[in-house]
PDB file of N, CA and C in Angstrom:
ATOM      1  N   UNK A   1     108.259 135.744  96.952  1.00  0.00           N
ATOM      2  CA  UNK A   1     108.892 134.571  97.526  1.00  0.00           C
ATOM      3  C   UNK A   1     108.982 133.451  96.483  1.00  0.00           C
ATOM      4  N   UNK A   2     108.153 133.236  95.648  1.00  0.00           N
ATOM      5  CA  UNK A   2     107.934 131.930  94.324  1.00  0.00           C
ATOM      6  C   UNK A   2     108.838 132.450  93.842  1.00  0.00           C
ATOM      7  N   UNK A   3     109.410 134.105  93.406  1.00  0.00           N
ATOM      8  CA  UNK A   3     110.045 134.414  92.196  1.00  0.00           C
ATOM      9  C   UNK A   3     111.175 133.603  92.418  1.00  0.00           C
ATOM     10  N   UNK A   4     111.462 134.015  94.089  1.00  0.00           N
ATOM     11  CA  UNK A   4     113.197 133.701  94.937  1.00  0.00           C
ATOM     12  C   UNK A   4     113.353 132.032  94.536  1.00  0.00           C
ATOM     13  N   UNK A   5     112.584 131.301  94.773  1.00  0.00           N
ATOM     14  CA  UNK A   5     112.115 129.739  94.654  1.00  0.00           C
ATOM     15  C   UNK A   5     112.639 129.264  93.402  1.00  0.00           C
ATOM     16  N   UNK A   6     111.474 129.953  92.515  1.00  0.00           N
ATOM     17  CA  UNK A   6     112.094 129.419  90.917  1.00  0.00           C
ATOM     18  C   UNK A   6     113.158 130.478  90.528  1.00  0.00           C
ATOM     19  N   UNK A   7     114.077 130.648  91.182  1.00  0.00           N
ATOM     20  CA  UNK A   7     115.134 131.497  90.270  1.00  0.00           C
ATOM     21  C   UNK A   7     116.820 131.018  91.339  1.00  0.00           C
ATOM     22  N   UNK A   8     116.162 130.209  92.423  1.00  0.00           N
ATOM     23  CA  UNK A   8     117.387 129.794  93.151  1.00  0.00           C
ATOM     24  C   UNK A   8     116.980 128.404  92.356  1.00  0.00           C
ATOM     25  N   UNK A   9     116.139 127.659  92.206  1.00  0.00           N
ATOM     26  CA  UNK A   9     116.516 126.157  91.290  1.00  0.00           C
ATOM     27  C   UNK A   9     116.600 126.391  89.940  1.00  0.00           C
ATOM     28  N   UNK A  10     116.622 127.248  89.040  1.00  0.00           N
ATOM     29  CA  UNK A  10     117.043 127.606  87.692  1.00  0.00           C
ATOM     30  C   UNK A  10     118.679 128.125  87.641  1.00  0.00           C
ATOM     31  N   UNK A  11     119.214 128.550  89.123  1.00  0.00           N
ATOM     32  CA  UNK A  11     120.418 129.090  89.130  1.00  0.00           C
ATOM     33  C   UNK A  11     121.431 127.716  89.329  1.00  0.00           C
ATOM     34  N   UNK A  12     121.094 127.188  90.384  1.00  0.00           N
ATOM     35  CA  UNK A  12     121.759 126.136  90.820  1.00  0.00           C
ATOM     36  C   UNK A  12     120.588 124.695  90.569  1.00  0.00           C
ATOM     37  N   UNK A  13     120.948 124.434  89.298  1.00  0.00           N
ATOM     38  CA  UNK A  13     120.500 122.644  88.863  1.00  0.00           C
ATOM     39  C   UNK A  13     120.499 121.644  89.936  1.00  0.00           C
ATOM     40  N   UNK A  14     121.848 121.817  90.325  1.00  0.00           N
ATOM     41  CA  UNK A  14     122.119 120.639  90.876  1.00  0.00           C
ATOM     42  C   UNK A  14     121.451 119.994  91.933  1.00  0.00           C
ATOM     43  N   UNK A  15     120.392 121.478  92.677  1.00  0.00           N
ATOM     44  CA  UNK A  15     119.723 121.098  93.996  1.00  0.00           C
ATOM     45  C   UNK A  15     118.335 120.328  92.978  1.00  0.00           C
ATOM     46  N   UNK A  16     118.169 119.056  94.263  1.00  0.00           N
ATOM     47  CA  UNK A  16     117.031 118.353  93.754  1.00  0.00           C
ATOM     48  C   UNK A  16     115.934 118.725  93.735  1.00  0.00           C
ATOM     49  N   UNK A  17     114.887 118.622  92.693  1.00  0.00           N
ATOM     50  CA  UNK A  17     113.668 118.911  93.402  1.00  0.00           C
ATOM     51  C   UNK A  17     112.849 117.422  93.612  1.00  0.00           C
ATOM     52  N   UNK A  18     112.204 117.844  94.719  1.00  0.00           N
ATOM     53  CA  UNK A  18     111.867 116.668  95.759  1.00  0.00           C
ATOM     54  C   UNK A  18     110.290 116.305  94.764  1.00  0.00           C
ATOM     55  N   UNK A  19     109.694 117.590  93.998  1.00  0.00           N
ATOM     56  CA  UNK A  19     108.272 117.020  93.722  1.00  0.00           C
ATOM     57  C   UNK A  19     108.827 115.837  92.159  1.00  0.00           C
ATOM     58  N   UNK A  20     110.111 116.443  92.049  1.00  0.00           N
ATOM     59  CA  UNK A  20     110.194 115.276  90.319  1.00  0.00           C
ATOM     60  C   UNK A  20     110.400 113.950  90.795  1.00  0.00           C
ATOM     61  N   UNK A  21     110.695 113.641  91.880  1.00  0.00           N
ATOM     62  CA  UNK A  21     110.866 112.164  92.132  1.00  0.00           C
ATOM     63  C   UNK A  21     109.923 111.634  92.427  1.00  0.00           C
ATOM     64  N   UNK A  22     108.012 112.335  92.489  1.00  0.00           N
ATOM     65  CA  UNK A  22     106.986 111.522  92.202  1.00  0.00           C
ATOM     66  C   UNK A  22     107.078 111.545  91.036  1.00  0.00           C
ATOM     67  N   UNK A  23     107.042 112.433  89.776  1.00  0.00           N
ATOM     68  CA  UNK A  23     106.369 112.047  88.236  1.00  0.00           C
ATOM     69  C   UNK A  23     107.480 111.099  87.973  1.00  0.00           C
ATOM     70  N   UNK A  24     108.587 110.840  88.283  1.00  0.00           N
ATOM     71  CA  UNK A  24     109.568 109.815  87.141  1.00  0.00           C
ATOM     72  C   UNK A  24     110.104 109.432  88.803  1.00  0.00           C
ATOM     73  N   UNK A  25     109.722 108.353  89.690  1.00  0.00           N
ATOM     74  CA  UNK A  25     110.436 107.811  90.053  1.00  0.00           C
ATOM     75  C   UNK A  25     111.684 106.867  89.533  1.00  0.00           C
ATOM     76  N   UNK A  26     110.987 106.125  88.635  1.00  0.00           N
ATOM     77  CA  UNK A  26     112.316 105.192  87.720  1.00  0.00           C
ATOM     78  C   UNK A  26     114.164 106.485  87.334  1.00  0.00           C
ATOM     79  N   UNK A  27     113.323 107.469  87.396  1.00  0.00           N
ATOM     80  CA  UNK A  27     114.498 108.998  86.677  1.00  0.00           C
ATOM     81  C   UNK A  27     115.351 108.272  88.532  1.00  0.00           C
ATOM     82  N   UNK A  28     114.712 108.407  89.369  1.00  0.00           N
ATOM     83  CA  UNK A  28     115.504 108.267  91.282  1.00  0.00           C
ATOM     84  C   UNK A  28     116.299 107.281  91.306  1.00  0.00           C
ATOM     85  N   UNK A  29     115.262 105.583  91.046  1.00  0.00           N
ATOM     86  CA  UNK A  29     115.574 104.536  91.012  1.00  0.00           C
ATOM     87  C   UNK A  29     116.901 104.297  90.223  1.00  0.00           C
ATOM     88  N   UNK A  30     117.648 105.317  88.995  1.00  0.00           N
ATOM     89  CA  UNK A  30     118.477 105.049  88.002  1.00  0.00           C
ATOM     90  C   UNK A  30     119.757 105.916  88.697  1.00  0.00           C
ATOM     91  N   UNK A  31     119.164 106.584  89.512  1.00  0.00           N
ATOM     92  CA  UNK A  31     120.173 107.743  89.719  1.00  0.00           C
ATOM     93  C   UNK A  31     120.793 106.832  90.857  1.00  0.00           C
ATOM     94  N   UNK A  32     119.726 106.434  91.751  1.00  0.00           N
ATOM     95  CA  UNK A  32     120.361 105.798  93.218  1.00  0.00           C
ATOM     96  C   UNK A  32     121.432 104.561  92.538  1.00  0.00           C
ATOM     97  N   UNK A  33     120.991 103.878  91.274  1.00  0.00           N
ATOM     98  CA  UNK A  33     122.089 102.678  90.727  1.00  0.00           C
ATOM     99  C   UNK A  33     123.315 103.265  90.390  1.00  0.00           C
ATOM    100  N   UNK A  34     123.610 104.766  89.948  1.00  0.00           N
ATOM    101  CA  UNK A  34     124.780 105.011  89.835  1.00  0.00           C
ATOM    102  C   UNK A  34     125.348 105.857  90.871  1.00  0.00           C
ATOM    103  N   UNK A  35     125.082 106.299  91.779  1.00  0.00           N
ATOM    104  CA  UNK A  35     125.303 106.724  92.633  1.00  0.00           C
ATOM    105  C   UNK A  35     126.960 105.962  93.563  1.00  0.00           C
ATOM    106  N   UNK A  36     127.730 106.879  93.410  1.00  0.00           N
ATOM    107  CA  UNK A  36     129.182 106.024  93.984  1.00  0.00           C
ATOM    108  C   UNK A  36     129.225 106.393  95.609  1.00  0.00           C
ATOM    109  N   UNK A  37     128.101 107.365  95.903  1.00  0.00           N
ATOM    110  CA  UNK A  37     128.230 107.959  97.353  1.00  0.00           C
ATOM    111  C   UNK A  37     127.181 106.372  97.684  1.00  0.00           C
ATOM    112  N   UNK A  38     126.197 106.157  97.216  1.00  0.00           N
ATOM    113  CA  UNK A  38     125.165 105.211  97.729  1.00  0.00           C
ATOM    114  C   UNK A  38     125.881 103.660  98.020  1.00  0.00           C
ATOM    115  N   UNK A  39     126.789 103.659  97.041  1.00  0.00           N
ATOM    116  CA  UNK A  39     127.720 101.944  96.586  1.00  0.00           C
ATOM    117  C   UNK A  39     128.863 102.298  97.729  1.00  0.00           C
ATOM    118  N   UNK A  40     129.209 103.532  98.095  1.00  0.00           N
ATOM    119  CA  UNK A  40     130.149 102.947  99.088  1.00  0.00           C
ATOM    120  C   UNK A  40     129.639 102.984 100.570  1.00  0.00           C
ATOM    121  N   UNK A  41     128.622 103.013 100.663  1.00  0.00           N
ATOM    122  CA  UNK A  41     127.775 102.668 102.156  1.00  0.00           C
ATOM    123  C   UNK A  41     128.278 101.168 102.317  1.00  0.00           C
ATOM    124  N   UNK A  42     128.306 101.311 103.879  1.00  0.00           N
ATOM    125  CA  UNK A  42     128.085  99.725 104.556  1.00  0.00           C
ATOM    126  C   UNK A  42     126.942  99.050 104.245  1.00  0.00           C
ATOM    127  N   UNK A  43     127.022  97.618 103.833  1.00  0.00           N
ATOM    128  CA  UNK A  43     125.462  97.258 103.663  1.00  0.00           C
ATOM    129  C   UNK A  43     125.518  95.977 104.524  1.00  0.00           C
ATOM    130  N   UNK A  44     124.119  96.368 105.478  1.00  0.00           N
ATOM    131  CA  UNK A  44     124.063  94.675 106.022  1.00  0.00           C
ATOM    132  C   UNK A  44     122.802  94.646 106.005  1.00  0.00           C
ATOM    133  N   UNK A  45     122.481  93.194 105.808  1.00  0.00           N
ATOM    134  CA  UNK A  45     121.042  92.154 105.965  1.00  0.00           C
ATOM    135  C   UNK A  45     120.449  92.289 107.127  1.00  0.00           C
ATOM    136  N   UNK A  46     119.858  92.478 107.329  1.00  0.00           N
ATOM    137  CA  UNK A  46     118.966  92.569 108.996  1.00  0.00           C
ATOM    138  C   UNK A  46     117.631  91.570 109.154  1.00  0.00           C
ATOM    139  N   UNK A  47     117.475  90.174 109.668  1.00  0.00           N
ATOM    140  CA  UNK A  47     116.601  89.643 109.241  1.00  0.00           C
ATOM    141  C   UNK A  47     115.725  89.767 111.184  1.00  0.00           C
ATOM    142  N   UNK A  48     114.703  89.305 110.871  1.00  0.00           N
ATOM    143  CA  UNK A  48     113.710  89.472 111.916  1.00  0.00           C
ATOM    144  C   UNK A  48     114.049  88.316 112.673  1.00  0.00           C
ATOM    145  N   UNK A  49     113.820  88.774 114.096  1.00  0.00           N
ATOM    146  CA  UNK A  49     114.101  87.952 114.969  1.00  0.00           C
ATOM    147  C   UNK A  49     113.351  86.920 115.194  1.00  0.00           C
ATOM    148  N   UNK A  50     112.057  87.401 115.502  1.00  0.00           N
ATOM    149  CA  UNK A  50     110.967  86.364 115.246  1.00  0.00           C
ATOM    150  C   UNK A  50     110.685  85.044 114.603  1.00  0.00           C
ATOM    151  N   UNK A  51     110.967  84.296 114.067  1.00  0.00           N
ATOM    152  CA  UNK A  51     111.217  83.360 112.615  1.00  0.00           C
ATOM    153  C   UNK A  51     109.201  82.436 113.166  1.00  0.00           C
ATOM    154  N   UNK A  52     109.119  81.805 111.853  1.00  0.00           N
ATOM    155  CA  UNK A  52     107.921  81.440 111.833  1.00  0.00           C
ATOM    156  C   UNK A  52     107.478  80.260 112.454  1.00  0.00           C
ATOM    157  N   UNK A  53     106.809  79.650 113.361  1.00  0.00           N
ATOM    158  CA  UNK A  53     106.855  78.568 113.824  1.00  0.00           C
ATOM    159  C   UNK A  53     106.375  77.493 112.715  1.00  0.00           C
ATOM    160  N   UNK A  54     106.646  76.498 112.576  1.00  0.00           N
ATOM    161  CA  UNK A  54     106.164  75.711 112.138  1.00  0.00           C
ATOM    162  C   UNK A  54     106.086  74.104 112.490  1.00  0.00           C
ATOM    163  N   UNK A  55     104.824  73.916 112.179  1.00  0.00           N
ATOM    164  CA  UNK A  55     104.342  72.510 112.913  1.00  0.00           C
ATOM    165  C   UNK A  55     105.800  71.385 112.733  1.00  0.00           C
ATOM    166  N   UNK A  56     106.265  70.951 113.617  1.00  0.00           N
ATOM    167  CA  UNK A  56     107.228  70.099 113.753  1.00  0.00           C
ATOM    168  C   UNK A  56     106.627  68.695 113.982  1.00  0.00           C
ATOM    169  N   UNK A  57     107.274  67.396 113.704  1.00  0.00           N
ATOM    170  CA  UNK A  57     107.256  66.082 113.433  1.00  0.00           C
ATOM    171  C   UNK A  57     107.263  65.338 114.583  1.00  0.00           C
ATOM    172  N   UNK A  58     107.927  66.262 115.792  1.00  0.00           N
ATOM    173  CA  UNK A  58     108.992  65.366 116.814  1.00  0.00           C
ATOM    174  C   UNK A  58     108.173  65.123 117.867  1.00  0.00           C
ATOM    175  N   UNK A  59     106.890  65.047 118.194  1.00  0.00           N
ATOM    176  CA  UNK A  59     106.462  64.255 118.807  1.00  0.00           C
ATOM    177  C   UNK A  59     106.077  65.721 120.192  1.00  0.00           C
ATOM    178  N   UNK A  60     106.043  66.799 119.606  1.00  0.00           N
ATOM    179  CA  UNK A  60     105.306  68.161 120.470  1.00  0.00           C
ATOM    180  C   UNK A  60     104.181  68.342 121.009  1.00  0.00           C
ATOM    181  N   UNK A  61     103.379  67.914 119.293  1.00  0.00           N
ATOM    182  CA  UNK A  61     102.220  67.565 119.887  1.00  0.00           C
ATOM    183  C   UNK A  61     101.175  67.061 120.307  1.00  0.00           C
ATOM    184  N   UNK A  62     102.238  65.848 121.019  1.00  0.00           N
ATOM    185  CA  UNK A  62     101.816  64.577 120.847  1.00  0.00           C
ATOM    186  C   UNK A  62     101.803  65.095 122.408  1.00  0.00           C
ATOM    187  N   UNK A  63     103.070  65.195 122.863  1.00  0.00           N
ATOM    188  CA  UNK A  63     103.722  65.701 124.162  1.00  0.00           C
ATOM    189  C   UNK A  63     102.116  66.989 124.948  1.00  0.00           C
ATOM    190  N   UNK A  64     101.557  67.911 124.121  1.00  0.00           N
ATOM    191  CA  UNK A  64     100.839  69.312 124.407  1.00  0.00           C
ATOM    192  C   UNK A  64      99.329  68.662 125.094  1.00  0.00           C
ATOM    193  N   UNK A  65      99.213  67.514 124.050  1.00  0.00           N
ATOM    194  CA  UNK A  65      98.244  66.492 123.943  1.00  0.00           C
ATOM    195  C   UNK A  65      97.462  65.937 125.336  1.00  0.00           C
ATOM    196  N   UNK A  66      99.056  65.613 125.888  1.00  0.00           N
ATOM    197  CA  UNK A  66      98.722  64.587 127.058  1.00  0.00           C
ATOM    198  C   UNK A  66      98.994  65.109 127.873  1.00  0.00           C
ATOM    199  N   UNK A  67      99.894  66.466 128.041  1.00  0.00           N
ATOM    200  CA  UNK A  67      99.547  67.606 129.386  1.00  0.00           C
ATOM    201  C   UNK A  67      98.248  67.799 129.573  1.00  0.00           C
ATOM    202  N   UNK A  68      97.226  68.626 127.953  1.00  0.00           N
ATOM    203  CA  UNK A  68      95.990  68.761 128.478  1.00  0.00           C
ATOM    204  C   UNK A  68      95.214  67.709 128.985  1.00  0.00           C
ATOM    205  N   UNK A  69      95.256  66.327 128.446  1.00  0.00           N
ATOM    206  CA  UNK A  69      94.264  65.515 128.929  1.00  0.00           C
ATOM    207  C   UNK A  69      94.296  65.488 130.404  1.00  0.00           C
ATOM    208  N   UNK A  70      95.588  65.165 131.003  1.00  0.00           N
ATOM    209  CA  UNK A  70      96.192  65.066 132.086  1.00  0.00           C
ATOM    210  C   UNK A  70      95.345  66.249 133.281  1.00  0.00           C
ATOM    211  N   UNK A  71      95.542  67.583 132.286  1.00  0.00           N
ATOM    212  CA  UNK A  71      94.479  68.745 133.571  1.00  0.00           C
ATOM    213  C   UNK A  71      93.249  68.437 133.235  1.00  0.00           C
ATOM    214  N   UNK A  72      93.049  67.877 132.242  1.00  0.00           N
ATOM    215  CA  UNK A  72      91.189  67.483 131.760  1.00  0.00           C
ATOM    216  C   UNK A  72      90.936  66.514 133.100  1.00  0.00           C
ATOM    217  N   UNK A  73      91.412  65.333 133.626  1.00  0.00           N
ATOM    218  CA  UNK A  73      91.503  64.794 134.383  1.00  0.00           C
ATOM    219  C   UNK A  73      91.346  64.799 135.695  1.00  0.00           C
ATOM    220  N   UNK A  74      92.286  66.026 136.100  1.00  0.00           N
ATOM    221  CA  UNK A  74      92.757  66.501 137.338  1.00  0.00           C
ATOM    222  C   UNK A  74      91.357  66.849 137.755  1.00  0.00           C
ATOM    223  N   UNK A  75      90.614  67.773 137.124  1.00  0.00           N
ATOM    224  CA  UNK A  75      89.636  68.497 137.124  1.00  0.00           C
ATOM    225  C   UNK A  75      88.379  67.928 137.518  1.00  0.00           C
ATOM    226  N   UNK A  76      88.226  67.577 138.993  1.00  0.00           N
ATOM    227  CA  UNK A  76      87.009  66.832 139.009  1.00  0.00           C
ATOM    228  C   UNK A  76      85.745  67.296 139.444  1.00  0.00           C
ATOM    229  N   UNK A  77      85.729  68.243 138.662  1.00  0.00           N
ATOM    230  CA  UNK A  77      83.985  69.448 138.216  1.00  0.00           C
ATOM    231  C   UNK A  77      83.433  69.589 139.551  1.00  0.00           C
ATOM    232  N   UNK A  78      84.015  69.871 140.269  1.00  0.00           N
ATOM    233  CA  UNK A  78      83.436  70.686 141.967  1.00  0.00           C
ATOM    234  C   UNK A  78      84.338  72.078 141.567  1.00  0.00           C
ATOM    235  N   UNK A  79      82.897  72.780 141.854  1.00  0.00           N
ATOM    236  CA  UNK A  79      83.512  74.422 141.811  1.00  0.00           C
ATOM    237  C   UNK A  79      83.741  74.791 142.848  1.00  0.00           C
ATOM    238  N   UNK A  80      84.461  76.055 142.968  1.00  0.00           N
ATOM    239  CA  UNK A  80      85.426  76.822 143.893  1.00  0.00           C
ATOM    240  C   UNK A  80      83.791  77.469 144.939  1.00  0.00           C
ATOM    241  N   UNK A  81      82.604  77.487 144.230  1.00  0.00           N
ATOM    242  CA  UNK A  81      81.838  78.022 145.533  1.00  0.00           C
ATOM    243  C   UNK A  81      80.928  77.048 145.966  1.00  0.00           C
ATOM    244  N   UNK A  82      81.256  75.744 145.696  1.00  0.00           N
ATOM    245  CA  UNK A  82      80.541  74.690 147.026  1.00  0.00           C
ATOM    246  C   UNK A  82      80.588  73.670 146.230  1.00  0.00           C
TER     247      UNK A  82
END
């Protein structure tokens, strides 16, 4: 079965072998830059939906502030069992 192996990739070059693109990735990386099948793909940006919050100026949490005090307040320390 090895003989069939190494004597179908010595016959036909052209098939890749998958273990050379660990020892010389840069050999992949050069091939994928010229590649005219790879350059005529559609290409789009896909950015994350999520975006990062960040502390804002406008008076939020100033606003978050005085909700909590407000239930700090409400709260007049008699518990629910007597």
């Amino acid at each position: 079965m090895l003989s069939q192996e190494v004597t179908m990739h010595t016959l036909n070059p052209s098939v890749p072998n998958p273990f050379a693109m660990l020892i010389d990735p840069q050999a992949v990386v050069t091939a994928m830059d010229r590649s005219d099948r790879l350059a005529r793909l559609k290409r789009k940006i896909y950015r994350p939906l999520d975006k990062p919050l960040l502390a804002r100026q406008d008076g939020t949490a100033d606003y978050d502030r005085e909700i909590d005090d407000d239930a700090d307040e409400a709260d007049d320390g008699v518990g629910l069992d007597g």
